[in-house]
Protein backbone atom coordinates (compact mmCIF):
# COMPACT_ATOMS: atom_id res chain seq x y z
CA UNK A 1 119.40 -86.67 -257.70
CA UNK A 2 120.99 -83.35 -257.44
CA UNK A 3 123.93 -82.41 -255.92
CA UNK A 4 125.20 -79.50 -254.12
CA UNK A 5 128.69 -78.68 -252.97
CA UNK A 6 128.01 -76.76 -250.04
CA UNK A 7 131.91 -74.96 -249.10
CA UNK A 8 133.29 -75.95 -245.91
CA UNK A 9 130.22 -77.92 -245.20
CA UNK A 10 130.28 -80.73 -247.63
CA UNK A 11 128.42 -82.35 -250.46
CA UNK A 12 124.73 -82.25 -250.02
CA UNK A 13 122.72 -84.63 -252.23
CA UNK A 14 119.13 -84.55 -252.92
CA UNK A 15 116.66 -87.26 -253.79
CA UNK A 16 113.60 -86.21 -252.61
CA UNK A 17 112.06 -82.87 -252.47
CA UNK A 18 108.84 -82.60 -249.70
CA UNK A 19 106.42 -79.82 -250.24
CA UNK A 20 103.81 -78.06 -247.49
CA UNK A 21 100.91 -77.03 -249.87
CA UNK A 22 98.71 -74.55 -248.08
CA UNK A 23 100.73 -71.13 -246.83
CA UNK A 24 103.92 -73.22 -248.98
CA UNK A 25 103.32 -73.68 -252.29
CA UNK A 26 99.77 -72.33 -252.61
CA UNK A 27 98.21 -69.45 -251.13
CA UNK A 28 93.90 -69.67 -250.14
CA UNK A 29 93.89 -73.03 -251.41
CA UNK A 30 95.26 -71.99 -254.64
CA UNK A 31 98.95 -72.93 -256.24
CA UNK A 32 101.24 -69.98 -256.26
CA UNK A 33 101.86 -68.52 -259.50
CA UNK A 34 105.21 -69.87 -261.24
CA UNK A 35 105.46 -72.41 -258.59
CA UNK A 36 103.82 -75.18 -261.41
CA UNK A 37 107.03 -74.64 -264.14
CA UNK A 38 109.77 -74.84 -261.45
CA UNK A 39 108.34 -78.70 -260.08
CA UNK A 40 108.09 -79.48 -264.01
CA UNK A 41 112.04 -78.28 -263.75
CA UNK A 42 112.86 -79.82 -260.80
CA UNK A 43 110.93 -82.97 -261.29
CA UNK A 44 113.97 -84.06 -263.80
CA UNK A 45 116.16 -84.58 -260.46
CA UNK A 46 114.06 -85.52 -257.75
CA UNK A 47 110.93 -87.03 -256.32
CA UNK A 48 108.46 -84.42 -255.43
CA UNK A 49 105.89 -84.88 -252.67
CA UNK A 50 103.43 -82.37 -251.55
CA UNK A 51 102.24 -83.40 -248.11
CA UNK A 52 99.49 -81.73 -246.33
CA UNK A 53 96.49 -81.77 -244.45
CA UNK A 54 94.51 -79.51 -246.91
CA UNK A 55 92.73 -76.82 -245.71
CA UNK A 56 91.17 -76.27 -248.36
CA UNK A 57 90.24 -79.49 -250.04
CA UNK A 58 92.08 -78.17 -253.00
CA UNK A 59 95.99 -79.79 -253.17
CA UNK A 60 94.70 -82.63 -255.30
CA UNK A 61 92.78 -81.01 -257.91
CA UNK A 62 95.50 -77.82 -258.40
CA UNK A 63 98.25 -80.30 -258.43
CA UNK A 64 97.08 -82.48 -261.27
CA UNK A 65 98.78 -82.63 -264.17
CA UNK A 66 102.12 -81.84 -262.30
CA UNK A 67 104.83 -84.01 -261.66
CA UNK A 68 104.37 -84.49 -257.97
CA UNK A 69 102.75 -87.14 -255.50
CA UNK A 70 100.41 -85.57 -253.29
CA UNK A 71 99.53 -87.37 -249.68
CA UNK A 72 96.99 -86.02 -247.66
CA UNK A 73 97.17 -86.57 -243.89
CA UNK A 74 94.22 -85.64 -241.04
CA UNK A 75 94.65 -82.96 -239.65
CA UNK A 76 94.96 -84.58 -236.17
CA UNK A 77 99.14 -85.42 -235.82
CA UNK A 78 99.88 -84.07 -239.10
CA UNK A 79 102.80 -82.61 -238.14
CA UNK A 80 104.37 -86.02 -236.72
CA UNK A 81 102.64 -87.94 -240.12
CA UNK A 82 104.71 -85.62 -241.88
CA UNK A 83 108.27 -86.48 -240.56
CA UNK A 84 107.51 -90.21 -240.17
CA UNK A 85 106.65 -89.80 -244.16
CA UNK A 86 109.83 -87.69 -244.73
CA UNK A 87 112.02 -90.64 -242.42
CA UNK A 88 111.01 -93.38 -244.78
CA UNK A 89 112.51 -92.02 -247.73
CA UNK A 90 115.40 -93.37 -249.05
CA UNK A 91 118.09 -90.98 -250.14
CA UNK A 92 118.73 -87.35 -249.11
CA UNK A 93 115.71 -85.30 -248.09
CA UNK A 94 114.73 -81.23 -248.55
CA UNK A 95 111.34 -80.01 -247.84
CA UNK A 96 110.11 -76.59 -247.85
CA UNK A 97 106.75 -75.22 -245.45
CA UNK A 98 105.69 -72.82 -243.00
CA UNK A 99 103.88 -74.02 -240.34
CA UNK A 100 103.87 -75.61 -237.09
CA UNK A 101 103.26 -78.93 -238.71
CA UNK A 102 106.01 -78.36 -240.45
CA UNK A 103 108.95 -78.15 -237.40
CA UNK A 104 109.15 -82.10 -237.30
CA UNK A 105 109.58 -82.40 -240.96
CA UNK A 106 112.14 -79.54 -241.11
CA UNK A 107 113.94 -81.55 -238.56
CA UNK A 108 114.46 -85.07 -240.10
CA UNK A 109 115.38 -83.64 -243.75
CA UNK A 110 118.70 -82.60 -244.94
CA UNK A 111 118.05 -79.58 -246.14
CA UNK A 112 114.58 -77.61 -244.41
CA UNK A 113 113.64 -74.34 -246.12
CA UNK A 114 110.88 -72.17 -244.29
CA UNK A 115 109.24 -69.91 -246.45
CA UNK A 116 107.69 -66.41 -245.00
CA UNK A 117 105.13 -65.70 -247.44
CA UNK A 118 101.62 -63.95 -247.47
CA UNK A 119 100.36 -66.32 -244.59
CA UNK A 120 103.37 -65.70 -242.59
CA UNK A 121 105.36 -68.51 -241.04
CA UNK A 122 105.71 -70.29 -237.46
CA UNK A 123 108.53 -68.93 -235.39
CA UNK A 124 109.47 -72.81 -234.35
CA UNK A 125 109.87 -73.40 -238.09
CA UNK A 126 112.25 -70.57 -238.47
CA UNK A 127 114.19 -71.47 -235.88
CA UNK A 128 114.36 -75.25 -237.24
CA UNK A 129 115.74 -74.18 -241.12
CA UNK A 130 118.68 -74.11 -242.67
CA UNK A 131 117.53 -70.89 -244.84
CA UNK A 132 114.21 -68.90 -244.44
CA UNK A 133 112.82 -67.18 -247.61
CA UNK A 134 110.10 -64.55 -248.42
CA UNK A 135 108.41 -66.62 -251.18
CA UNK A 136 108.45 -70.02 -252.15
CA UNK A 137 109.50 -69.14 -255.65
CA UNK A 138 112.68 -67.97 -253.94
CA UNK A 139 112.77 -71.65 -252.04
CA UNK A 140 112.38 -73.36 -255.24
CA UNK A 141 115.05 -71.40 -256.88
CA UNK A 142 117.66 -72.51 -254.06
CA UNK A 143 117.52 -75.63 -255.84
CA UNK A 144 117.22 -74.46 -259.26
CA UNK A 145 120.19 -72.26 -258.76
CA UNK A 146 122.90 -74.07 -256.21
CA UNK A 147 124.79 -70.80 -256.13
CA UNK A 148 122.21 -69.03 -253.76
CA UNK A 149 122.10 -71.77 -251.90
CA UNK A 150 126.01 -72.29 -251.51
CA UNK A 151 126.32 -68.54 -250.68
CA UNK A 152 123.88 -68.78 -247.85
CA UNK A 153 124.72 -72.26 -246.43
CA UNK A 154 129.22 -71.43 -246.67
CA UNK A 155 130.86 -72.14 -243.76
């Protein structure tokens, strides 16, 4: 579990950390470089799904070996497979995407993260996070490094 004091907002604690995989955490079917050693970090504190309905066919195969569960959904109602997934969890919930699949998931987690990379992002997402980012390196190191995330999330 980690947990972030979040000024004027309260304590925000994390079990589970929910991962988009194609436009998220991989780019062209392939996983981002330095995304692999930040999951292996942040793998000590939480439970790391990647959820997705794989564009590619490639999510299982890049994300063997690392300490994450990887579920992958039709592409048909994705989006609402997604936050039924993220609802069943027990304990407090971040995810990070990019999509339009992604706006129900944002929704039901405690802490939604919409990243704004090479494929771009959906505009309903953006409007649905608690922080936007430019990479997902940058989303991963929210969580790696509270102190960016307690300067952007302050009340």
């Amino acid at each position: 579990m980690r947990c972030i004091d979040i000024p004027g907002r309260g304590e925000l604690r994390l079990s589970h950390l929910v991962l988009d995989y194609n436009g998220t955490i991989a780019l062209d079917g392939d996983l981002i470089s330095g995304v692999a050693p930040r999951l292996e970090a942040l793998a000590q504190d939480l439970d790391i799904l990647v959820m997705t309905a794989d564009t590619h066919g490639t999510a299982a195969k890049a994300c063997n070996g690392l300490p994450v569960r990887v579920l992958t959904f039709p592409v048909e109602a994705v989006g609402e497979i997604k936050a039924w997934e993220v609802l069943m969890l027990q304990g407090g919930v971040a995810c990070v995407g990019n999509g339009f699949n992604d706006v129900a998931m944002a929704e039901a987690c405690d802490l939604s993260v919409c990243v704004m990379g090479s494929e771009g992002c959906c505009g309903a997402l953006m409007a649905k996070c608690d922080v936007v980012v430019t990479s997902v390196t940058d989303a991963l190191d929210l969580l790696l490094k509270p102190q960016r995330l307690r300067a952007t999330l302050r009340a």
